[in-house]
N, C-alpha and C. Protein backbone atom coordinates (compact mmCIF):
# COMPACT_ATOMS: atom_id res chain seq x y z
N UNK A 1 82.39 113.43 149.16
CA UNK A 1 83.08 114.22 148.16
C UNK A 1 82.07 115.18 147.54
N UNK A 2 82.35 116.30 147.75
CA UNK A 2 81.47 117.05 146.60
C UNK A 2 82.54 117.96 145.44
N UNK A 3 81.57 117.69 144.56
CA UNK A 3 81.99 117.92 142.85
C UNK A 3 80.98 119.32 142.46
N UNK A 4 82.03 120.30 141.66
CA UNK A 4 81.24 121.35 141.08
C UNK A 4 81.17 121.07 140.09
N UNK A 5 80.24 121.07 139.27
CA UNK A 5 79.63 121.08 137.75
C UNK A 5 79.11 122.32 137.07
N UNK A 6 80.02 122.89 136.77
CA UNK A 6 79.39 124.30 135.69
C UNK A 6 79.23 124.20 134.64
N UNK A 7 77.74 124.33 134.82
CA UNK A 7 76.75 124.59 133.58
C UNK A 7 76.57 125.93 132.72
N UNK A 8 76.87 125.99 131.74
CA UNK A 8 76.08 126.93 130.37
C UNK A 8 74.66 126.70 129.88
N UNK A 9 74.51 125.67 130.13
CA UNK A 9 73.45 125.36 128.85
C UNK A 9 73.44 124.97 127.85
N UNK A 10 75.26 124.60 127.64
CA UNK A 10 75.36 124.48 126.29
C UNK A 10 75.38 122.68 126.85
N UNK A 11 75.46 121.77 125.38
CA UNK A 11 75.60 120.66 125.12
C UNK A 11 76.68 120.02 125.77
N UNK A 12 77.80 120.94 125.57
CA UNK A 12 79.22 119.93 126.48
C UNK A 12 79.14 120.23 127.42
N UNK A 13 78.81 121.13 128.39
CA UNK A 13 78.31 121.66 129.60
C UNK A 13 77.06 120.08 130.26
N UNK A 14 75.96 119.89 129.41
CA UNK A 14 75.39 118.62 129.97
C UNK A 14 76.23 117.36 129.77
N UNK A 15 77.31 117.23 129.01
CA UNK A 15 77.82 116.01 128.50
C UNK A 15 78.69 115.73 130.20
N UNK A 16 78.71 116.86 130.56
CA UNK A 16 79.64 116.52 131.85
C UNK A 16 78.92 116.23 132.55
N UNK A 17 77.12 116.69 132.74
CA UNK A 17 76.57 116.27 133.80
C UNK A 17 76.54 114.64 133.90
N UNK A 18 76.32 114.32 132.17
CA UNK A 18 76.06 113.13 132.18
C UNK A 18 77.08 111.80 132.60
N UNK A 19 78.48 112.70 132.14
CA UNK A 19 79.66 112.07 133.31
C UNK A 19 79.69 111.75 134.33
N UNK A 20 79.21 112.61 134.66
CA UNK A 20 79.38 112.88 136.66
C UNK A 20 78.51 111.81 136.63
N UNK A 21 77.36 111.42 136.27
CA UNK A 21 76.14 110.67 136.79
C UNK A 21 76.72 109.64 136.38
N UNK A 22 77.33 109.27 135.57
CA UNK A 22 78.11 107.54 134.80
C UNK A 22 78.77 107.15 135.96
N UNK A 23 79.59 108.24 136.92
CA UNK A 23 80.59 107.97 137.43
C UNK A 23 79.78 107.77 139.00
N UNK A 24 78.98 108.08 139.16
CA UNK A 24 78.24 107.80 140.60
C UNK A 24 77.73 106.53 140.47
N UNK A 25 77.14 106.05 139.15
CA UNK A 25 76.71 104.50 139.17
C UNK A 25 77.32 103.37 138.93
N UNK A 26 79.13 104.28 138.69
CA UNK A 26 80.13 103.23 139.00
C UNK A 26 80.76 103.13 140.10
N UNK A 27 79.49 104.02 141.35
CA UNK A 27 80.33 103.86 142.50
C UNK A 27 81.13 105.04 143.23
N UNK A 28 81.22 105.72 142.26
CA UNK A 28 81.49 107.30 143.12
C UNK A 28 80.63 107.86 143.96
N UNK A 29 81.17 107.85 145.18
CA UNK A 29 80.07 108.36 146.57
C UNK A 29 80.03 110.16 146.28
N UNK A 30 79.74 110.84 145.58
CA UNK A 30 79.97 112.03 145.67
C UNK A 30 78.25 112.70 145.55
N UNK A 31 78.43 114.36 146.49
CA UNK A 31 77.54 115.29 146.22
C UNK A 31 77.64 116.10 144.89
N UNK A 32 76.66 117.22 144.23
CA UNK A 32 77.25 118.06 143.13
C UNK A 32 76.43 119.50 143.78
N UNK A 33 77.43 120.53 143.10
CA UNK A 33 77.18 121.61 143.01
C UNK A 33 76.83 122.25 141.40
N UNK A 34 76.33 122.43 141.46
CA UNK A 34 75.36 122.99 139.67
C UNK A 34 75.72 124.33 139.79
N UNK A 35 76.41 124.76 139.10
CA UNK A 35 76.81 126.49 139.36
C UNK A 35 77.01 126.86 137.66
N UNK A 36 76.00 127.84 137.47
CA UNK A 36 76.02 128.85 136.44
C UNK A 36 76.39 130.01 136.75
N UNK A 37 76.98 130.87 136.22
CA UNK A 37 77.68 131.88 136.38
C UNK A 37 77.22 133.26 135.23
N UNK A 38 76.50 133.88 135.35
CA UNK A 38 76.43 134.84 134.54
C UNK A 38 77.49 136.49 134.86
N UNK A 39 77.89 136.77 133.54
CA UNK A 39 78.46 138.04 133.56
C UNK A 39 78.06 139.10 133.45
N UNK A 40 78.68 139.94 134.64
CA UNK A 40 77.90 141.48 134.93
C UNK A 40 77.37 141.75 133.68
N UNK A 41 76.39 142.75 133.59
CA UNK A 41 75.82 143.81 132.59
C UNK A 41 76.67 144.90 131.68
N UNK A 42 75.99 144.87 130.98
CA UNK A 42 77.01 145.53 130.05
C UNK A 42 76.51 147.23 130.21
N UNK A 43 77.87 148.07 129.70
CA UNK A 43 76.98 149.44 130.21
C UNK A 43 75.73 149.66 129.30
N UNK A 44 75.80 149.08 127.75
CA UNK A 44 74.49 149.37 127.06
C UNK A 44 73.45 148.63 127.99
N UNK A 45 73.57 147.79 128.22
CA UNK A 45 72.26 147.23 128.82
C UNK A 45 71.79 147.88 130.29
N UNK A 46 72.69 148.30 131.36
CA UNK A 46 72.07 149.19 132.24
C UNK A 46 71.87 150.62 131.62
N UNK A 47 72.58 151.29 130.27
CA UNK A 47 72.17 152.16 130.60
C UNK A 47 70.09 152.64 129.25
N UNK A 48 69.89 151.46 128.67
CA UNK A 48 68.73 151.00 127.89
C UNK A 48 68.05 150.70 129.08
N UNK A 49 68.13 149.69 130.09
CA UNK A 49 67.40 149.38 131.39
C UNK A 49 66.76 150.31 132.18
N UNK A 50 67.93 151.03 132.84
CA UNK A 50 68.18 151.57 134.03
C UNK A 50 67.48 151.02 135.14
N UNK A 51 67.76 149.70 135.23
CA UNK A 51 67.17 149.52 136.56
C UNK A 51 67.97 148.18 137.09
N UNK A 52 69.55 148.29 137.36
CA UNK A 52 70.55 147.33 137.77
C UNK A 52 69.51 146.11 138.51
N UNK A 53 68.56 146.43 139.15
CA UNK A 53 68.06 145.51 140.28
C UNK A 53 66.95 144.51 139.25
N UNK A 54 66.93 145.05 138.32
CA UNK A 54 66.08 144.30 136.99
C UNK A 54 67.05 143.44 136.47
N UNK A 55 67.74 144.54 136.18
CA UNK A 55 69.09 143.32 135.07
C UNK A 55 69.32 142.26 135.87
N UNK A 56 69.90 142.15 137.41
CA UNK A 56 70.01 140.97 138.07
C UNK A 56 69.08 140.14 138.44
N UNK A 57 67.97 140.65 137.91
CA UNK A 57 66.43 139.27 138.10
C UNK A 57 67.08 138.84 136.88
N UNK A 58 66.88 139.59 136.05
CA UNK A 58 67.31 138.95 134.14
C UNK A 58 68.20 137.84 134.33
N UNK A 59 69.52 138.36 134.74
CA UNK A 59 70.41 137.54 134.74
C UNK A 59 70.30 136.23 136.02
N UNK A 60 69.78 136.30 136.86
CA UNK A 60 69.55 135.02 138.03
C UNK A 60 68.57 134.20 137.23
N UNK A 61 67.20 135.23 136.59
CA UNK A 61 66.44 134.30 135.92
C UNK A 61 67.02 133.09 134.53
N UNK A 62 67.80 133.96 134.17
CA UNK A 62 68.49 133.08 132.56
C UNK A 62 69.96 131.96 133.18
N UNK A 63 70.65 132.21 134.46
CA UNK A 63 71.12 130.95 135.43
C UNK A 63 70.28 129.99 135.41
N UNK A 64 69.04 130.36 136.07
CA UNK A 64 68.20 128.93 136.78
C UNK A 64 67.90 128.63 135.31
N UNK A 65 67.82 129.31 134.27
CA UNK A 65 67.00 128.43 132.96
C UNK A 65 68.26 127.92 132.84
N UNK A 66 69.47 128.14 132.93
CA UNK A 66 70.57 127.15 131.68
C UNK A 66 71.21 126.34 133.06
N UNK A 67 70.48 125.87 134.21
CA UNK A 67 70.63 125.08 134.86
C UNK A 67 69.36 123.68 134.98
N UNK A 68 68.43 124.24 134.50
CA UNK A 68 67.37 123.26 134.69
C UNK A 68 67.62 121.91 133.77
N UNK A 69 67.70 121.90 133.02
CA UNK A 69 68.05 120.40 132.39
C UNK A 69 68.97 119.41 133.45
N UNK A 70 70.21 119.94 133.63
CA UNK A 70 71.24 119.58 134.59
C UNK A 70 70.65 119.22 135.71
N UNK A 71 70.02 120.42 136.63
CA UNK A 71 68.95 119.96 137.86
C UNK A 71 67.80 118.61 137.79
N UNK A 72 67.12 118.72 136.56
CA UNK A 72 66.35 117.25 136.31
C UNK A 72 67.29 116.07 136.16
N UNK A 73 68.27 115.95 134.84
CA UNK A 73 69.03 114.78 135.26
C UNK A 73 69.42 114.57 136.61
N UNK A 74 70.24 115.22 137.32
CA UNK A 74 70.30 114.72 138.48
C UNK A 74 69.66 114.18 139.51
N UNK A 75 68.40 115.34 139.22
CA UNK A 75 67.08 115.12 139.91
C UNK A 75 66.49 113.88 139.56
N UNK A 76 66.74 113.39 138.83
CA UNK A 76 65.90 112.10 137.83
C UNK A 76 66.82 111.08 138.12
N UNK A 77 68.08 110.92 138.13
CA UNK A 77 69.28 109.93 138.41
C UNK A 77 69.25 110.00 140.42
N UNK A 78 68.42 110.53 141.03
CA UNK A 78 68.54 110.05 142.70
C UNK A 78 69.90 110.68 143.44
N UNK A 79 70.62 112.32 142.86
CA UNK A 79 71.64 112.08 142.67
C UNK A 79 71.86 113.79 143.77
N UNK A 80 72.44 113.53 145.00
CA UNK A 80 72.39 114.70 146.12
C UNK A 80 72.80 115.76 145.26
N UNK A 81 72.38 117.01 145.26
CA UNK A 81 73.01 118.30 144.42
C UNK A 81 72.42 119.53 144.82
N UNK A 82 73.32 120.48 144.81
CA UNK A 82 73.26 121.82 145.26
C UNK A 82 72.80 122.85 143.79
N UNK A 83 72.54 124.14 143.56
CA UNK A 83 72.42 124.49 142.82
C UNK A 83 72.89 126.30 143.14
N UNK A 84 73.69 126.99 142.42
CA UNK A 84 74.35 128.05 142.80
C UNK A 84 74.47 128.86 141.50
N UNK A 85 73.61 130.42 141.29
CA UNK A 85 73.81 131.11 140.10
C UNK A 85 74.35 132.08 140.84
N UNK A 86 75.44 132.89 139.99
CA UNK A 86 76.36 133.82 140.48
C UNK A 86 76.69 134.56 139.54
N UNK A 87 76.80 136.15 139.55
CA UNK A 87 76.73 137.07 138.89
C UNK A 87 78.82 137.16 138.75
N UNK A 88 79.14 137.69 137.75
CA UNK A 88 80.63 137.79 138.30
C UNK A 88 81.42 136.99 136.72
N UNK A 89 82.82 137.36 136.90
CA UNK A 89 83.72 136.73 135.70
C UNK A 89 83.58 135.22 135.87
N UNK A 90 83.67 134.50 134.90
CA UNK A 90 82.97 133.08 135.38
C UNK A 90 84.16 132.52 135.99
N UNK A 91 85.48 132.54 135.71
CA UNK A 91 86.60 132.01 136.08
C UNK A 91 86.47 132.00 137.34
N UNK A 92 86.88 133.28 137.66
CA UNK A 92 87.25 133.89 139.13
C UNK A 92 85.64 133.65 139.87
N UNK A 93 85.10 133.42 139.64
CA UNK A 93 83.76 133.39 140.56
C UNK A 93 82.91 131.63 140.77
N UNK A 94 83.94 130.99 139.90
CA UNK A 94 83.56 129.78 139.90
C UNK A 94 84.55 129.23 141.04
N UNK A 95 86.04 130.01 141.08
CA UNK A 95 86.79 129.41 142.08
C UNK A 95 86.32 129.91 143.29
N UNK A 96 85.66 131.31 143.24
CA UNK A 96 84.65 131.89 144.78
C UNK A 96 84.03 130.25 145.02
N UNK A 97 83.14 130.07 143.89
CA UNK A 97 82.13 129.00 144.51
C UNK A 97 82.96 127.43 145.00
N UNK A 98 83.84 126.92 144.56
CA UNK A 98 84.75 125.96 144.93
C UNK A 98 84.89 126.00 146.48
N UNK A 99 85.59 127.30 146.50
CA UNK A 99 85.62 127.35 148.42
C UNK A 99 84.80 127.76 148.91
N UNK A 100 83.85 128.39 148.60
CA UNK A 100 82.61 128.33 149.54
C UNK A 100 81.78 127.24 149.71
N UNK A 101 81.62 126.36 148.76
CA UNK A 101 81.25 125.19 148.64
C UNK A 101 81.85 124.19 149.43
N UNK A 102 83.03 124.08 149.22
CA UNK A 102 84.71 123.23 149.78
C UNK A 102 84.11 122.18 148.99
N UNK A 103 84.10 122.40 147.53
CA UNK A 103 83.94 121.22 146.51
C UNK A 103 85.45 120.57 146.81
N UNK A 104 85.90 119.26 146.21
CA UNK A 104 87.13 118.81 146.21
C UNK A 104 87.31 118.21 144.85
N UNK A 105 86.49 118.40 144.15
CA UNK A 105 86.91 119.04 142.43
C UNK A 105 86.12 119.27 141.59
N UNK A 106 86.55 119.26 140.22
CA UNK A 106 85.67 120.25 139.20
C UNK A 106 85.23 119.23 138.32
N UNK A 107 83.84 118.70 138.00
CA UNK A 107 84.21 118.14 136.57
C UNK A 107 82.72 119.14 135.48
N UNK A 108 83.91 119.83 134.26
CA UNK A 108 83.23 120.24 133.26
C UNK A 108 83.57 120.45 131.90
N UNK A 109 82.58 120.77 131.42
CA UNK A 109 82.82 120.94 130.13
C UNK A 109 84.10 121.38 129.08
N UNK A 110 84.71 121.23 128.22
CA UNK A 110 86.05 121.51 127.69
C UNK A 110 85.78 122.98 126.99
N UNK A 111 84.38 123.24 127.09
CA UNK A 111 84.25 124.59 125.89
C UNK A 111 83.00 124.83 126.61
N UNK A 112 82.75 126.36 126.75
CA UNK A 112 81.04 126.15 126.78
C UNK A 112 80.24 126.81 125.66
N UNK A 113 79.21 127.74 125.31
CA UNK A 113 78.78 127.96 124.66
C UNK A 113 79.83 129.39 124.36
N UNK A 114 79.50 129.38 122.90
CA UNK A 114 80.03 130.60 122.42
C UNK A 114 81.83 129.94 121.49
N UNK A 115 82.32 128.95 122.04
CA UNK A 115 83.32 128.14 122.09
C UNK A 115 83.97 127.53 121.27
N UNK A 116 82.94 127.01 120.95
CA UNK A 116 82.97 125.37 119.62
C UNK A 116 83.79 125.17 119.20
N UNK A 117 84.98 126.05 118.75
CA UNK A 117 85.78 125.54 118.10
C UNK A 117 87.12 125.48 118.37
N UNK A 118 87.08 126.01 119.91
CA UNK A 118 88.07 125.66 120.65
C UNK A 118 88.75 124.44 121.22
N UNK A 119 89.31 124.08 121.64
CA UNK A 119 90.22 121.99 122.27
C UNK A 119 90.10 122.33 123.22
N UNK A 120 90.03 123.56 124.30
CA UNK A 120 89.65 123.99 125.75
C UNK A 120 89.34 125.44 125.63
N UNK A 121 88.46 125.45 126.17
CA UNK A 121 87.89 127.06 126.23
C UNK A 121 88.36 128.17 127.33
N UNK A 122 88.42 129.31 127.04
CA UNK A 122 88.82 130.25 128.02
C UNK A 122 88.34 129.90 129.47
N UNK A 123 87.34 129.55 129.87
CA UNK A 123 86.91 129.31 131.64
C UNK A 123 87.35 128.28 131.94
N UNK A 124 87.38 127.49 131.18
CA UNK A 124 88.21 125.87 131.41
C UNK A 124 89.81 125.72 131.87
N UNK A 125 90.23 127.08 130.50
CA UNK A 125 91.91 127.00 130.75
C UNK A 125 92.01 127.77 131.95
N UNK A 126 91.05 128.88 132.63
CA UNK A 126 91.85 129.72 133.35
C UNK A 126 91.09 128.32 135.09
N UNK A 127 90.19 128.02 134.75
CA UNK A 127 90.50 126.62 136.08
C UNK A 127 91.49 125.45 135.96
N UNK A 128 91.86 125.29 134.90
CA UNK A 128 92.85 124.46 135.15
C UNK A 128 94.24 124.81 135.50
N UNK A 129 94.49 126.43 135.25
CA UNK A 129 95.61 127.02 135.67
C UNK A 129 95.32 127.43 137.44
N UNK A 130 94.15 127.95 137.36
CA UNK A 130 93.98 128.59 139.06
C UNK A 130 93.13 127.84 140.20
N UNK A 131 92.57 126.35 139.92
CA UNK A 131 91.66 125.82 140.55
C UNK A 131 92.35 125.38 142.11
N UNK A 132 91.89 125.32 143.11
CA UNK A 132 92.86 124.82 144.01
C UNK A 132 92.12 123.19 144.28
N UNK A 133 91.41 122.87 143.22
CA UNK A 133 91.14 121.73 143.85
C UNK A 133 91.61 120.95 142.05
N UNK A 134 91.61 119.73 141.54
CA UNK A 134 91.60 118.65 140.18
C UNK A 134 90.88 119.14 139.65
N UNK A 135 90.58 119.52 138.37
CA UNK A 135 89.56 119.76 137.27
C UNK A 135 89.66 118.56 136.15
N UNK A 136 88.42 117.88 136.22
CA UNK A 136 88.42 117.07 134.90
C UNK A 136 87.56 117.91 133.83
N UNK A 137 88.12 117.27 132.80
CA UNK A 137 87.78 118.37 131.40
C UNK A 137 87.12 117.08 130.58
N UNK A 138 85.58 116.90 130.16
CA UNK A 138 85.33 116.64 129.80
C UNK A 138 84.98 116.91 127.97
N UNK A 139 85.86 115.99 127.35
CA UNK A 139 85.98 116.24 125.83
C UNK A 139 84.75 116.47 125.07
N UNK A 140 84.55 117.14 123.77
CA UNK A 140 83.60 116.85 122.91
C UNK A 140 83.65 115.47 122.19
N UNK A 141 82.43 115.12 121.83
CA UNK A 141 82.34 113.53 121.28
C UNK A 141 82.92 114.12 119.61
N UNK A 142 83.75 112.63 118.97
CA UNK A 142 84.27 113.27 118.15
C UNK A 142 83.60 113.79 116.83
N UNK A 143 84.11 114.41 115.83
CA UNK A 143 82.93 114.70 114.86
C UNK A 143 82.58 113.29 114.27
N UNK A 144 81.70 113.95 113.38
CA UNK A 144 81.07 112.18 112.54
C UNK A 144 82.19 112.26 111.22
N UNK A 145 82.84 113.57 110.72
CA UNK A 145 83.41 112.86 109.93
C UNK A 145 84.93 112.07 110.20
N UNK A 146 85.04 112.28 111.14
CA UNK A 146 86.44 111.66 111.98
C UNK A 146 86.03 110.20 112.21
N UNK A 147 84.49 109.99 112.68
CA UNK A 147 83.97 108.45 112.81
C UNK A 147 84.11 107.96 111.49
N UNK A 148 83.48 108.66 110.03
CA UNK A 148 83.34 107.95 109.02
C UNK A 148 85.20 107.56 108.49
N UNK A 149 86.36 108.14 108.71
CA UNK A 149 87.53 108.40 108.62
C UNK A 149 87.93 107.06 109.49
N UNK A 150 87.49 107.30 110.30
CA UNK A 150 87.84 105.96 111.25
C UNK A 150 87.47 104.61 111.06
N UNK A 151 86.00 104.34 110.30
CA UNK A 151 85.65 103.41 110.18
C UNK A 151 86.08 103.19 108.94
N UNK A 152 86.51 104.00 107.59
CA UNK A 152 87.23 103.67 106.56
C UNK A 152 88.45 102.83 107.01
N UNK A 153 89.55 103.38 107.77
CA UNK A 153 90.91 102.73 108.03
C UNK A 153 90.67 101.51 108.10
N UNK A 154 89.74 101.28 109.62
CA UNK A 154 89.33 99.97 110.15
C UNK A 154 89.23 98.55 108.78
N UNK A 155 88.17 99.75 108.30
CA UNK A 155 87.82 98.48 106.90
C UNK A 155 88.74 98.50 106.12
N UNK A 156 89.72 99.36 105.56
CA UNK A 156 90.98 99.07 104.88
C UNK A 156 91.88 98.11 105.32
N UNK A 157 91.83 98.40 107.30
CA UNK A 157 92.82 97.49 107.70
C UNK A 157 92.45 96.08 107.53
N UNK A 158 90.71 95.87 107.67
CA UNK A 158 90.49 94.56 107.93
C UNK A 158 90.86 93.83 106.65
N UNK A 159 90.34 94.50 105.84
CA UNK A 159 90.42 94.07 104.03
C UNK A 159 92.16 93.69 103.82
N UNK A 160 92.77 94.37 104.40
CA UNK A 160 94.36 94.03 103.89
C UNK A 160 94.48 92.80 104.85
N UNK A 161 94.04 92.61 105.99
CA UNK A 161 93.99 91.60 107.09
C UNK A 161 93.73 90.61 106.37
N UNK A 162 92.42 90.20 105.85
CA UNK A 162 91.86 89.14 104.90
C UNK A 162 93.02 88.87 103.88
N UNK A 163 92.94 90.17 103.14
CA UNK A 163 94.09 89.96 101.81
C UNK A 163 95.14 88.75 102.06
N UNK A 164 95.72 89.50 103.27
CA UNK A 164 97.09 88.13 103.75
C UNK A 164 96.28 87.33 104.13
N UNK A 165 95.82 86.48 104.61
CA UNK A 165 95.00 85.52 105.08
C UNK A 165 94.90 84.47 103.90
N UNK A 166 94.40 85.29 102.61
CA UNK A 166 94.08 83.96 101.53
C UNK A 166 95.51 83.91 101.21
């Protein structure tokens, strides 16, 4: 089985790597594909540059950086993986990499950087609408004040639990 994993760099972007790797040491036989995706240049920036063949070192160079963390865990977990930076709309160029790859599904991040405060982010929603292969969407962990909210109830509930008890 091979699995694409698209990376940002951002935090929920690794939270999936760290999925994928949970899920191989429960036994999932699968390869990964590490694919960052950067978006074309902007005209200010080729036309401040002028040298398109620069901007695309820039941009391949700042891929392999917001892939390297991802590449060591895996690299560090014993764990087969490909690695793929690609210039292009991330949507549409992540499903390029799917079939060129012939991944047989997606697992990533629910938001990537830029995002945060989204429940699914624009590259996420437009693969889960156009992917031809399963996309798992890996959630953000919840906030802490939702934990402290949670662990109030708990202790309300337990306390009324006791209450009846005596």
């Amino acid at each position: 089985m091979n699995i694409l994993l698209p990376v940002d760099g951002s935090a929920l972007s690794l939270q999936a790597v760290h999925h994928a790797i949970r899920l191989t040491r429960q036994g999932l036989n699968a390869s990964f594909v590490l694919a960052n995706v950067q978006e074309h240049s902007s005209l200010y920036e080729v036309m401040v540059m002028h040298d398109a063949e620069a901007l695309q070192r820039v941009r391949l160079t700042a891929g392999e950086h917001s892939l390297a963390e991802a590449d060591a865990l895996l690299t560090e977990a014993g764990i087969e993986h490909q690695i793929e930076v690609a210039l292009g709309d991330p949507a549409h160029t992540l499903i390029d990499i799917i079939e060129r790859f012939q991944c047989d599904s997606v697992i990533m991040g629910a938001h990537g950087m830029g995002e945060s405060s989204a429940v699914v982010g624009d590259v996420a929603q437009a693969l889960l609408r156009g992917s031809p292969v399963p996309v798992m969407i890996v959630r953000p962990p919840p906030e802490p004040e939702s934990l402290e909210e949670e662990s109030d109830a708990a202790r309300a509930a337990a306390s009324q639990g006791a209450d009846a008890d005596e």
